[in-house]
PDB file of N, CA and C in Angstrom:
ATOM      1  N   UNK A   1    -133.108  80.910-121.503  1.00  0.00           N
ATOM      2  CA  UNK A   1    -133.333  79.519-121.177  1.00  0.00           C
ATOM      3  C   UNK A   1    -133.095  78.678-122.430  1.00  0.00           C
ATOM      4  N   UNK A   2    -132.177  77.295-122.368  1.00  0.00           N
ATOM      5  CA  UNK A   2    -132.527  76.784-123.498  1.00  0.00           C
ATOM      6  C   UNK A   2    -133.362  75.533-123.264  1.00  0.00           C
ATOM      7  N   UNK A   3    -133.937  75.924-124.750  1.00  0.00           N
ATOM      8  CA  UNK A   3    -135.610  74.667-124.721  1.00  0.00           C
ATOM      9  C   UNK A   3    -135.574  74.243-125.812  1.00  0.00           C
ATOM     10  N   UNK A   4    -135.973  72.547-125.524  1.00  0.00           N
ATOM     11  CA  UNK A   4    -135.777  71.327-126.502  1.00  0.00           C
ATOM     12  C   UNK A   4    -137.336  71.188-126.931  1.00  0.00           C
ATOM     13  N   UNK A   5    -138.014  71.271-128.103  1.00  0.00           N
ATOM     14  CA  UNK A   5    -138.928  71.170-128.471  1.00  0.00           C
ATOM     15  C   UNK A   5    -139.047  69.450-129.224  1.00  0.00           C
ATOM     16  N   UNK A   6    -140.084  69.088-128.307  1.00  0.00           N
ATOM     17  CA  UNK A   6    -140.162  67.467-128.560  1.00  0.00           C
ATOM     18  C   UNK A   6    -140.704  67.159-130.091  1.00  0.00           C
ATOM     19  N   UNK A   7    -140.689  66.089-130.606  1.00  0.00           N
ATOM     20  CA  UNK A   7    -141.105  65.877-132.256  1.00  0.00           C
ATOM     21  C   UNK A   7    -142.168  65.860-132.543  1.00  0.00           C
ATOM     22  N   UNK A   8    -142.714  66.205-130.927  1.00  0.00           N
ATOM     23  CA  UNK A   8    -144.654  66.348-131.929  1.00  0.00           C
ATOM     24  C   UNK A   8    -144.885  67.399-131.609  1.00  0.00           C
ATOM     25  N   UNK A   9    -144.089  68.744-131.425  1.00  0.00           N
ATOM     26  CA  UNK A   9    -144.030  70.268-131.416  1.00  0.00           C
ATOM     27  C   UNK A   9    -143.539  70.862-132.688  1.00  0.00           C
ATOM     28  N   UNK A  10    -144.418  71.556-133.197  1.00  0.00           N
ATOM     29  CA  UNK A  10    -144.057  72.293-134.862  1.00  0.00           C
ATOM     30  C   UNK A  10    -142.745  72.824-134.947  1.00  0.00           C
ATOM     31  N   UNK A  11    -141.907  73.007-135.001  1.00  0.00           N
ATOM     32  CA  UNK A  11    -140.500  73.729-135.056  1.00  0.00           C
ATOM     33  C   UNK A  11    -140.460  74.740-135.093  1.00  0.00           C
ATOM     34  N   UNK A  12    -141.590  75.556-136.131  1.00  0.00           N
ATOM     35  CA  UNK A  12    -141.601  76.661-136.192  1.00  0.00           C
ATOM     36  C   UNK A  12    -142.296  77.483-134.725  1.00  0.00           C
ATOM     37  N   UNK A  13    -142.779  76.754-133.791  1.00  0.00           N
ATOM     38  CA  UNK A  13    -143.102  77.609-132.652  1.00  0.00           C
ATOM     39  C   UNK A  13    -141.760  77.638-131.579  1.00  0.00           C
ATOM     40  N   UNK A  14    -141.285  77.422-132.085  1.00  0.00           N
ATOM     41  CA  UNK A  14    -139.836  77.857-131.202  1.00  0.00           C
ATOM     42  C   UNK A  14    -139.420  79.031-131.602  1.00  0.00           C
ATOM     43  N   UNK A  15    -139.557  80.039-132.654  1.00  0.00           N
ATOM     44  CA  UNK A  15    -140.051  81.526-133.031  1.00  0.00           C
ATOM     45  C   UNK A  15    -140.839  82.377-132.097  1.00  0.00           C
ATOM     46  N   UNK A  16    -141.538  81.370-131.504  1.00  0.00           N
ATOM     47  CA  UNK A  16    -142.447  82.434-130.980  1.00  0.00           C
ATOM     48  C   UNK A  16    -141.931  82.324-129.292  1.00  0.00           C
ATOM     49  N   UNK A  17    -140.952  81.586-128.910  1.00  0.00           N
ATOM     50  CA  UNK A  17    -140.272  81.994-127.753  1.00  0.00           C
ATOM     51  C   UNK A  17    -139.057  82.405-127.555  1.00  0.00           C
ATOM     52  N   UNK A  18    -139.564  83.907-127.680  1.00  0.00           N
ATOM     53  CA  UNK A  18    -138.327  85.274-128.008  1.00  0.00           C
ATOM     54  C   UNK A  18    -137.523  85.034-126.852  1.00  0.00           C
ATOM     55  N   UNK A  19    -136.101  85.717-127.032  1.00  0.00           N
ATOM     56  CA  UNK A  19    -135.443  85.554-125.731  1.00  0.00           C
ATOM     57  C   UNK A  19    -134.561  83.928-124.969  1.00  0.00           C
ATOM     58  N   UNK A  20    -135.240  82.973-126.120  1.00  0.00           N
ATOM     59  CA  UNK A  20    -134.492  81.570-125.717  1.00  0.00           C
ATOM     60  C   UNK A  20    -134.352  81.176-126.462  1.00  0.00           C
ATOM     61  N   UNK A  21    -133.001  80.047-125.977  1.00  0.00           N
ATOM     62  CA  UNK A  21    -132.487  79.582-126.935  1.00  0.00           C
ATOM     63  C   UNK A  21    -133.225  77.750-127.389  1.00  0.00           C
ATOM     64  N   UNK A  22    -133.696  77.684-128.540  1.00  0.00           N
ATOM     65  CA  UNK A  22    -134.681  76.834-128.933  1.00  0.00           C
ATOM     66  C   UNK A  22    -134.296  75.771-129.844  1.00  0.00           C
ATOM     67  N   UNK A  23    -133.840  74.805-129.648  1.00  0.00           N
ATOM     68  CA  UNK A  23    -133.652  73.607-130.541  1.00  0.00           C
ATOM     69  C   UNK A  23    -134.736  72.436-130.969  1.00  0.00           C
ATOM     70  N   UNK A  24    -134.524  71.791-131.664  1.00  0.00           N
ATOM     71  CA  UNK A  24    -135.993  70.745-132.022  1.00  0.00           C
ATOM     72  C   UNK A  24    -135.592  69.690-132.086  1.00  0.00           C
ATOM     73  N   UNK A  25    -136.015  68.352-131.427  1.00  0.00           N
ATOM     74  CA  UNK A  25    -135.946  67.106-131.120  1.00  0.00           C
ATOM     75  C   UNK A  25    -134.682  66.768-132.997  1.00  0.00           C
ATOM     76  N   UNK A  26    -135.911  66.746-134.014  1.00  0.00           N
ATOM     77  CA  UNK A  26    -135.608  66.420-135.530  1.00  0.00           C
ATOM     78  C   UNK A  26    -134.305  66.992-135.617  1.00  0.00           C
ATOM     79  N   UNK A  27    -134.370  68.134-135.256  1.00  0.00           N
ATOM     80  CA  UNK A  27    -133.021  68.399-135.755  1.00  0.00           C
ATOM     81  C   UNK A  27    -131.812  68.010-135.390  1.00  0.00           C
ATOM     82  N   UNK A  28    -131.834  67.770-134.227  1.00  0.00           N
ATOM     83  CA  UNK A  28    -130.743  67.426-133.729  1.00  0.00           C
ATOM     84  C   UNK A  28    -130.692  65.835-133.873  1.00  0.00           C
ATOM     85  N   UNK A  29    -131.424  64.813-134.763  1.00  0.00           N
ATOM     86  CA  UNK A  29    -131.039  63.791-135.324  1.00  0.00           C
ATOM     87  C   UNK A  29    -131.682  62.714-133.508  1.00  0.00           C
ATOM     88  N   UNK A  30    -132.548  63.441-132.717  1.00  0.00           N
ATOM     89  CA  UNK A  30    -132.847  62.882-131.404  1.00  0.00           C
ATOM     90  C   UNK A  30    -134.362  62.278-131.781  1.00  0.00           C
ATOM     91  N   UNK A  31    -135.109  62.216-132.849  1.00  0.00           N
ATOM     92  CA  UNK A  31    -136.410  61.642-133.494  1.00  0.00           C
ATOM     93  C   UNK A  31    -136.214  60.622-132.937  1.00  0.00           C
ATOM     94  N   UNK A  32    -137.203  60.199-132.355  1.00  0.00           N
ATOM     95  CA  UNK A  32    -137.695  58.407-132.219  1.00  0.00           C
ATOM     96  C   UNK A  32    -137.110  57.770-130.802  1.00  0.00           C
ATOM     97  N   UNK A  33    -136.162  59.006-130.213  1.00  0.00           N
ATOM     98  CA  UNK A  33    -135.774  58.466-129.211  1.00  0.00           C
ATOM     99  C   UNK A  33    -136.790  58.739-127.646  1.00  0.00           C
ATOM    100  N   UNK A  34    -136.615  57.626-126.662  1.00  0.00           N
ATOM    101  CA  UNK A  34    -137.881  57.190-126.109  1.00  0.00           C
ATOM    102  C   UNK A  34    -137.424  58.315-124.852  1.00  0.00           C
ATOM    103  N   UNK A  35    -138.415  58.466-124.161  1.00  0.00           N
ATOM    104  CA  UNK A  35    -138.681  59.909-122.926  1.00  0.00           C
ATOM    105  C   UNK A  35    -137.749  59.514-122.234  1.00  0.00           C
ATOM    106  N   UNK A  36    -137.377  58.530-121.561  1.00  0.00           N
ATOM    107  CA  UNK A  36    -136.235  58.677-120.098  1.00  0.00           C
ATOM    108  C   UNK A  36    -135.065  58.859-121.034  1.00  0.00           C
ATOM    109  N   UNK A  37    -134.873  58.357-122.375  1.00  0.00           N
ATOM    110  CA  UNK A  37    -133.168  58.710-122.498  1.00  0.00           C
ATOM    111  C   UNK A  37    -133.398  60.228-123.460  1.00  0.00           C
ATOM    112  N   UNK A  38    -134.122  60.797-124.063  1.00  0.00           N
ATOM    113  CA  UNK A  38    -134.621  62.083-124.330  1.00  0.00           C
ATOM    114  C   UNK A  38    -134.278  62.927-123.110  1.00  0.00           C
ATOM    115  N   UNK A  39    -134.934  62.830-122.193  1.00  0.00           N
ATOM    116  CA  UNK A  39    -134.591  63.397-120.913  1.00  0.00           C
ATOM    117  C   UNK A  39    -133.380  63.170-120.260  1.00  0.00           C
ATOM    118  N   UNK A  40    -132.728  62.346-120.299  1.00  0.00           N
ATOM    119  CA  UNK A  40    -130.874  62.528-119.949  1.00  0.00           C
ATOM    120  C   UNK A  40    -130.370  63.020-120.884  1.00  0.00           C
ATOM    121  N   UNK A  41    -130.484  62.953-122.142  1.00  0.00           N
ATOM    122  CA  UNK A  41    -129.593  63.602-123.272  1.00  0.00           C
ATOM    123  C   UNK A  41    -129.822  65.402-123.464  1.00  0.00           C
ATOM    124  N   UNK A  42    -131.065  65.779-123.138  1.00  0.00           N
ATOM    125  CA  UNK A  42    -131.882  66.937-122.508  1.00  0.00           C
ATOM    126  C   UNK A  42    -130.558  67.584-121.750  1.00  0.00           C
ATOM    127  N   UNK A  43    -130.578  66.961-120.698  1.00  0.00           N
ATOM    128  CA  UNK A  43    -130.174  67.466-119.419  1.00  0.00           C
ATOM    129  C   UNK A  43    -128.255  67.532-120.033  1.00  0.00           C
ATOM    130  N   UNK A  44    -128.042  66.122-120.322  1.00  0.00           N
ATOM    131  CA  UNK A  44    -126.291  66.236-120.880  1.00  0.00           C
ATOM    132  C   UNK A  44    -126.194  67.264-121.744  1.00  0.00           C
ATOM    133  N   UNK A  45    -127.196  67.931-122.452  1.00  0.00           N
ATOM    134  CA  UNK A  45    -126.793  69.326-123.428  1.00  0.00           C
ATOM    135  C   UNK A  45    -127.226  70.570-122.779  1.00  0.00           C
ATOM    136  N   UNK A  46    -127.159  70.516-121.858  1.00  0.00           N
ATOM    137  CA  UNK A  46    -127.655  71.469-121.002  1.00  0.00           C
ATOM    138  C   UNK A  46    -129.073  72.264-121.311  1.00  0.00           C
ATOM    139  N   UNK A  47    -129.914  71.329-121.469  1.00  0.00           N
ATOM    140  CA  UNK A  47    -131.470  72.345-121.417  1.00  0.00           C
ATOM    141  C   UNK A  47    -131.719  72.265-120.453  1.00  0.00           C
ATOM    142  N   UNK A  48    -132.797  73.269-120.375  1.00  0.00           N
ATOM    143  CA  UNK A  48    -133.121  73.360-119.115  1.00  0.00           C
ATOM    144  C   UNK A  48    -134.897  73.107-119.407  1.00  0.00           C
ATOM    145  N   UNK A  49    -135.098  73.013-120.268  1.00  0.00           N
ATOM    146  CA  UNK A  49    -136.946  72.963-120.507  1.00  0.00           C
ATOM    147  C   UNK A  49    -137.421  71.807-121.886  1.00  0.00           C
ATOM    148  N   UNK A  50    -137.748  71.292-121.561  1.00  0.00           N
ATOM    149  CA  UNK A  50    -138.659  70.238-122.444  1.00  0.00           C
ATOM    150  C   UNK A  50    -140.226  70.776-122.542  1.00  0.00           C
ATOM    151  N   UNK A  51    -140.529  70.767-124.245  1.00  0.00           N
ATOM    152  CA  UNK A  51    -141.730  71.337-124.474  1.00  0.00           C
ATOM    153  C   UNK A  51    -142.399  70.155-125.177  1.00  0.00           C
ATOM    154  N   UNK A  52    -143.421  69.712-124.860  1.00  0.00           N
ATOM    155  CA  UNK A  52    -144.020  68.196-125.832  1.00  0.00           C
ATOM    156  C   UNK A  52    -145.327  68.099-125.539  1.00  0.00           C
ATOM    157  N   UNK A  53    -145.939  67.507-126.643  1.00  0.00           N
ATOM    158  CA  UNK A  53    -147.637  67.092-126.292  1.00  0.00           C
ATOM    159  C   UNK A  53    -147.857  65.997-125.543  1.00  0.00           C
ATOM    160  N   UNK A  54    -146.939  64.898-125.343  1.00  0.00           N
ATOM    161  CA  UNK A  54    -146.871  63.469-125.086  1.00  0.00           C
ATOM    162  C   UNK A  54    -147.247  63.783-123.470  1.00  0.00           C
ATOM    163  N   UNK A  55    -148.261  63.338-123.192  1.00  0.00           N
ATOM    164  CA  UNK A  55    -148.669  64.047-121.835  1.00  0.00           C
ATOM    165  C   UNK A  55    -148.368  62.234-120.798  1.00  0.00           C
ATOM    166  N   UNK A  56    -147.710  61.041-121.386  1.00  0.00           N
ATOM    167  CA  UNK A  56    -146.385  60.493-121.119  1.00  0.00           C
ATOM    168  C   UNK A  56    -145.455  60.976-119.900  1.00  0.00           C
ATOM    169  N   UNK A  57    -145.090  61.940-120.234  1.00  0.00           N
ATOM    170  CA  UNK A  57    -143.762  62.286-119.515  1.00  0.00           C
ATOM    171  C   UNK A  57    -144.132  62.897-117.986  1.00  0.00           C
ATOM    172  N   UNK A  58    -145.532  63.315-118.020  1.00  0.00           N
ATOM    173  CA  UNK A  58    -146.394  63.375-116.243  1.00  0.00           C
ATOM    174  C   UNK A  58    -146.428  62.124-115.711  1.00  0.00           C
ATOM    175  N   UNK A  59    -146.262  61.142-116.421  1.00  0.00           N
ATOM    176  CA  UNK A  59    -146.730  59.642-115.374  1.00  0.00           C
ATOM    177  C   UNK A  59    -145.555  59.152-115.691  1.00  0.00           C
ATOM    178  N   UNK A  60    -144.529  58.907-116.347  1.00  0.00           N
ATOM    179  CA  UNK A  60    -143.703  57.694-116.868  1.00  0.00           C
ATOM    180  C   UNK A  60    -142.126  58.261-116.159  1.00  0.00           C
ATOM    181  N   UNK A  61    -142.122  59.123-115.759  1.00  0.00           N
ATOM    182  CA  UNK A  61    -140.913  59.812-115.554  1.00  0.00           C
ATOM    183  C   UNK A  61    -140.624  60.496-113.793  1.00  0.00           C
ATOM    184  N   UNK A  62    -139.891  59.969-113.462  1.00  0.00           N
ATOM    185  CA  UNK A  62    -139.558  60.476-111.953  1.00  0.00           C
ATOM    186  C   UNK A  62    -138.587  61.638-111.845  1.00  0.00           C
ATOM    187  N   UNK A  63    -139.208  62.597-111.802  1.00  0.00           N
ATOM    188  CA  UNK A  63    -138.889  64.169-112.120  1.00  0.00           C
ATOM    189  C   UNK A  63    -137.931  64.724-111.019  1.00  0.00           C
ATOM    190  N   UNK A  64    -138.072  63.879-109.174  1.00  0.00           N
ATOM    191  CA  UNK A  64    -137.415  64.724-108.905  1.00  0.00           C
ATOM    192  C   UNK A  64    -136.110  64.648-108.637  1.00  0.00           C
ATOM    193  N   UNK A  65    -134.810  64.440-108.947  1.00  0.00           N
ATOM    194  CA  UNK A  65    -133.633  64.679-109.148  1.00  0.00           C
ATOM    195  C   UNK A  65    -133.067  64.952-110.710  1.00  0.00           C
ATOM    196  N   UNK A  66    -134.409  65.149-111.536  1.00  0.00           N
ATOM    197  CA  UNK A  66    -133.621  66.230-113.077  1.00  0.00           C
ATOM    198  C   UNK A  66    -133.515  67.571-112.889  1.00  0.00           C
ATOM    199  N   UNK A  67    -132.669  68.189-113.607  1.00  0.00           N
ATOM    200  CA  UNK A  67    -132.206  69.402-113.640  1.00  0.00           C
ATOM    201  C   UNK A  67    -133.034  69.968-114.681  1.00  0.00           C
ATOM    202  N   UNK A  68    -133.715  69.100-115.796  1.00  0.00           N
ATOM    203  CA  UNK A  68    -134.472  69.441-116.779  1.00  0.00           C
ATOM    204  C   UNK A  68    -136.119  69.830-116.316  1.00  0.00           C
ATOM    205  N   UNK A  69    -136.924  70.761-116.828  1.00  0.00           N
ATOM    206  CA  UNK A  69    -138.542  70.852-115.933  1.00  0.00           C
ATOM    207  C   UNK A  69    -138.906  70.325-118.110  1.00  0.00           C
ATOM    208  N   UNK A  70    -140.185  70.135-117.778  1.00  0.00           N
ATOM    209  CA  UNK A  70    -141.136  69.532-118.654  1.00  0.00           C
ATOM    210  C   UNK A  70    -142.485  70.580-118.753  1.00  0.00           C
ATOM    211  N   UNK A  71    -142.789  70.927-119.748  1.00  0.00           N
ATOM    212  CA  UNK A  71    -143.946  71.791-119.848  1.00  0.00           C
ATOM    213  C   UNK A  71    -144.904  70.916-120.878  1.00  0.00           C
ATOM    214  N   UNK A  72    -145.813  70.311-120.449  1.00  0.00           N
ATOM    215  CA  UNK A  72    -146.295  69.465-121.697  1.00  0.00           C
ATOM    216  C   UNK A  72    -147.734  70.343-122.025  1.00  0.00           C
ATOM    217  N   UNK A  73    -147.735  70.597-123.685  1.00  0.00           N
ATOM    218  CA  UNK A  73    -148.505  71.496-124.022  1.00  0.00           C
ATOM    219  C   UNK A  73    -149.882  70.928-124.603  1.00  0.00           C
ATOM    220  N   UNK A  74    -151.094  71.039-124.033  1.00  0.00           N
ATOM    221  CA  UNK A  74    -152.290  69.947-124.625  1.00  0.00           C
ATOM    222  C   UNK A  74    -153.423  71.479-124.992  1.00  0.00           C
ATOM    223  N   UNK A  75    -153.262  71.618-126.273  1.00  0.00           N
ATOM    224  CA  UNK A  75    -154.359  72.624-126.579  1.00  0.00           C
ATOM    225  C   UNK A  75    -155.719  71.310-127.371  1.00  0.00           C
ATOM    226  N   UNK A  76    -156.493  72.560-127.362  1.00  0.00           N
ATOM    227  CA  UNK A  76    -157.761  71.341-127.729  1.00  0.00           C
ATOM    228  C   UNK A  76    -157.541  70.670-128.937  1.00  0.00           C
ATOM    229  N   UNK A  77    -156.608  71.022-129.995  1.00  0.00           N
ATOM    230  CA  UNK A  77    -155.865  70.981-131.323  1.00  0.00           C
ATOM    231  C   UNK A  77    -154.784  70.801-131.115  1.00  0.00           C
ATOM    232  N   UNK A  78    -153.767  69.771-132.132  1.00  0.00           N
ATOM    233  CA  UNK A  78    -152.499  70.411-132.546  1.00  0.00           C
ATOM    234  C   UNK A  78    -152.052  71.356-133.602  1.00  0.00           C
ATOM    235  N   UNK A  79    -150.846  71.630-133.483  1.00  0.00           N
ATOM    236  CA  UNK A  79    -150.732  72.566-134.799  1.00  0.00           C
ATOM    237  C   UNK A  79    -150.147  74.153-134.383  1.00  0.00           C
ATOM    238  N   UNK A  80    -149.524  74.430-135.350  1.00  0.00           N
ATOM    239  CA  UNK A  80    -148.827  75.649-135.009  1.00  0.00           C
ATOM    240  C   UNK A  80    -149.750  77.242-133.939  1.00  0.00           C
ATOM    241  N   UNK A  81    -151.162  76.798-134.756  1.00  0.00           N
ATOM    242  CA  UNK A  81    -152.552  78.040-134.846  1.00  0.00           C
ATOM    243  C   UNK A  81    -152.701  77.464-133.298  1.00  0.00           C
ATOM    244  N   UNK A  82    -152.902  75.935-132.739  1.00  0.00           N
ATOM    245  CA  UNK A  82    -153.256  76.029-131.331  1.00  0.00           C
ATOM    246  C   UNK A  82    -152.024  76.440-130.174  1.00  0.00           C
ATOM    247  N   UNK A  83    -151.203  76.297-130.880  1.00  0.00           N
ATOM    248  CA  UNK A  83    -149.812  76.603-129.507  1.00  0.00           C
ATOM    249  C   UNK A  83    -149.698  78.308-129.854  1.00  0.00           C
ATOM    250  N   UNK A  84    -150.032  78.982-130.884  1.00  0.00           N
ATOM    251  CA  UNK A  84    -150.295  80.359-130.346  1.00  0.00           C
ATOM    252  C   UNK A  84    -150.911  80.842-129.432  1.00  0.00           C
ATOM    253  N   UNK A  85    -151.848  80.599-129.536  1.00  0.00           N
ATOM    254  CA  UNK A  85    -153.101  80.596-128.467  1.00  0.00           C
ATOM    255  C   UNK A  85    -152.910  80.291-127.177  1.00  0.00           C
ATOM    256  N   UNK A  86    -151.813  79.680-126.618  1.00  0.00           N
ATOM    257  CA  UNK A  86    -150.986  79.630-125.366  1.00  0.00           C
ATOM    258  C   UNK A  86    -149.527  80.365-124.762  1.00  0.00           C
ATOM    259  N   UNK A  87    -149.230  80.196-126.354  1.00  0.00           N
ATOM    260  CA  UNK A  87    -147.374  81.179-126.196  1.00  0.00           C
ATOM    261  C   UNK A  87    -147.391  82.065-125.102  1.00  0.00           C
ATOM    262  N   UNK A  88    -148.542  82.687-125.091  1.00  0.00           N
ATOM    263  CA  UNK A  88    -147.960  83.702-123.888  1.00  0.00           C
ATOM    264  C   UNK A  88    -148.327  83.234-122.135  1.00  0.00           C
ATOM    265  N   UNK A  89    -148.799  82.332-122.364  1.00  0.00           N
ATOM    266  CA  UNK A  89    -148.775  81.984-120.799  1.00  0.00           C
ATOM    267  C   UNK A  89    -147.388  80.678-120.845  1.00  0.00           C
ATOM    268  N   UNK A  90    -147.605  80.441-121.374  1.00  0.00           N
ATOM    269  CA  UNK A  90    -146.184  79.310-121.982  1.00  0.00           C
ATOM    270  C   UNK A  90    -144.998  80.221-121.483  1.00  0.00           C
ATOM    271  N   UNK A  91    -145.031  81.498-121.880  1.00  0.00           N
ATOM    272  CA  UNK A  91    -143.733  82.174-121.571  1.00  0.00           C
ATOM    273  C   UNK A  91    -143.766  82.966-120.406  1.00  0.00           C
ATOM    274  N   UNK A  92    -145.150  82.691-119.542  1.00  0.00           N
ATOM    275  CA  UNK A  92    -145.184  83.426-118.226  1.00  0.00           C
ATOM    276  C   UNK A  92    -144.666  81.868-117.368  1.00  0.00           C
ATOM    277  N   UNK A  93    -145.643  81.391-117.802  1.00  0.00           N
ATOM    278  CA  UNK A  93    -145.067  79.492-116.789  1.00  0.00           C
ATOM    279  C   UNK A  93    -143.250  79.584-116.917  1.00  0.00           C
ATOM    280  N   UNK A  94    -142.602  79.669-117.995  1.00  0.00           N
ATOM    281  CA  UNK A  94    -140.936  79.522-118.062  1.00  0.00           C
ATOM    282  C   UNK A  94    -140.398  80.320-117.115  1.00  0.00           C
ATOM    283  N   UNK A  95    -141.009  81.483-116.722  1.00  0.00           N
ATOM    284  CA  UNK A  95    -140.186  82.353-116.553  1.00  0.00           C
ATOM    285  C   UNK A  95    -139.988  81.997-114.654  1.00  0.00           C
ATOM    286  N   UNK A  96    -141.292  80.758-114.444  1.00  0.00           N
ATOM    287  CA  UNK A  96    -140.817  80.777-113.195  1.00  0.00           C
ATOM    288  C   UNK A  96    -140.639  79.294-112.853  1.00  0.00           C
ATOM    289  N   UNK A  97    -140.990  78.434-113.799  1.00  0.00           N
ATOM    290  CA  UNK A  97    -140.717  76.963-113.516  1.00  0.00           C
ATOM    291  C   UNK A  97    -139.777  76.638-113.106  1.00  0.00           C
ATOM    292  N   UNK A  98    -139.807  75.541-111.640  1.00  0.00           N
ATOM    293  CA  UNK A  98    -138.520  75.040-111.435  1.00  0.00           C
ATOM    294  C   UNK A  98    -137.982  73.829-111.953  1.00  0.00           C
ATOM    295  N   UNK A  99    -136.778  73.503-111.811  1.00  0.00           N
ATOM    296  CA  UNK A  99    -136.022  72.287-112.488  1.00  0.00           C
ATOM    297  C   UNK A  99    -136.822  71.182-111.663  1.00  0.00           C
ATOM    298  N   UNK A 100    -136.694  70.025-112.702  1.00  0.00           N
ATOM    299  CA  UNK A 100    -137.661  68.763-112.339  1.00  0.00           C
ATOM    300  C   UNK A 100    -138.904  69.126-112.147  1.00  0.00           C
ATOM    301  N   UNK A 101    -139.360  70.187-112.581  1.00  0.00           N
ATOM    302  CA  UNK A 101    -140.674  70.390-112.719  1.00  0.00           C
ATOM    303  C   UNK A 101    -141.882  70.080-113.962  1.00  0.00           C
ATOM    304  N   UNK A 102    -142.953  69.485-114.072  1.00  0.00           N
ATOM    305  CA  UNK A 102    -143.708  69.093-114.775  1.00  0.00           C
ATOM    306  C   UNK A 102    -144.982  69.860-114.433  1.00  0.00           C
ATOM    307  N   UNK A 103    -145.214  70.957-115.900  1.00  0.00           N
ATOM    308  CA  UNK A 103    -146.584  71.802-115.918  1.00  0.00           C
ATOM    309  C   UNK A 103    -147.487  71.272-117.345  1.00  0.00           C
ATOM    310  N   UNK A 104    -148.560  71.094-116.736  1.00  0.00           N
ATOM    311  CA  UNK A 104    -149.421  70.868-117.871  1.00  0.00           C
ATOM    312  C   UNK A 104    -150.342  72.171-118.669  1.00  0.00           C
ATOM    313  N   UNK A 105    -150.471  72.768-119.467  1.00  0.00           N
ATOM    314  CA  UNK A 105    -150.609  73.643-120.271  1.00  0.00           C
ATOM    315  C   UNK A 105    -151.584  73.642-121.192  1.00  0.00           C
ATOM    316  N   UNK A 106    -152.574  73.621-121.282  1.00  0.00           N
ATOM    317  CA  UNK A 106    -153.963  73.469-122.206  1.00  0.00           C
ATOM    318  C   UNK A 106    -154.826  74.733-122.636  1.00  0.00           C
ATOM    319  N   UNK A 107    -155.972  74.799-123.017  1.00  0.00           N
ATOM    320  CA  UNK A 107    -156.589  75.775-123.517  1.00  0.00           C
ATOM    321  C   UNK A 107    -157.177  76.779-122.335  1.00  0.00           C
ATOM    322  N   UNK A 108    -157.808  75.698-121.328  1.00  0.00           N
ATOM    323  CA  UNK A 108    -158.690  75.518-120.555  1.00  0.00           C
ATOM    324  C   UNK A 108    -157.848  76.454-119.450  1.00  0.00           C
ATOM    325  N   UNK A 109    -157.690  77.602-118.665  1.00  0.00           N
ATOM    326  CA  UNK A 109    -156.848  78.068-117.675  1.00  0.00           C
ATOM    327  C   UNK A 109    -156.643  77.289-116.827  1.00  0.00           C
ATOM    328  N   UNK A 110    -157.530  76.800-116.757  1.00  0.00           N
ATOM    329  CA  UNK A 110    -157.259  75.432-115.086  1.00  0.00           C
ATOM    330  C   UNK A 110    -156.204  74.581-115.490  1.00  0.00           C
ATOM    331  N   UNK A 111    -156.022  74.529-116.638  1.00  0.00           N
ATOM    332  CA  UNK A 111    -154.985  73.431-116.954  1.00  0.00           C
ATOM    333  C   UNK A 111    -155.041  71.877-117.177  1.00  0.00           C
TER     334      UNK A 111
END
């Protein structure tokens, strides 16, 4: 799968999702740019998964005709140490999320 890690996601946790292919908002010079055109430019490079804290993109965004799904990650912390602590359900949710789909992801199992 390839997955766009939004600018308030550590870079370095794109390491910890083995098996895909993982780019970061910063790097690709996409910083500062606002969620609906993030999310077409997403989709024009062919990702298929958006990873971000901006829990934004559940209300502001009309999901269903993207090809892109949204996993927005809210641990009780930010920081590299709290998105471990999820990676692995993070990589059970990918493996079945559908496109235009929006999952919310927290500490809490309920979500």
């Amino acid at each position: 799968m390839r997955v766009l890690l939004d600018e308030n996601v550590p870079e370095a946790f794109g390491k910890m999702l083995d098996g895909h292919v993982v780019d970061h908002v910063v790097r690709l010079g996409w910083a500062g740019t606002k969620n609906g055109n993030l999310l077409k430019r997403a989709e024009e490079h062919g990702y298929e998964l958006l990873v971000t804290h901006d829990k934004g993109f559940e209300f502001q965004q009309n999901m269903s005709e993207r090809s892109v799904s949204i996993i927005v990650v809210r641990p009780k912390s930010q920081g590299l140490v709290a998105l471990m602590a999820i990676s692995s359900r993070l990589l059970d949710v990918m493996s079945v999320i559908e496109p235009g789909s929006v999952v919310r992801l927290s500490d809490d199992e309920r979500g």
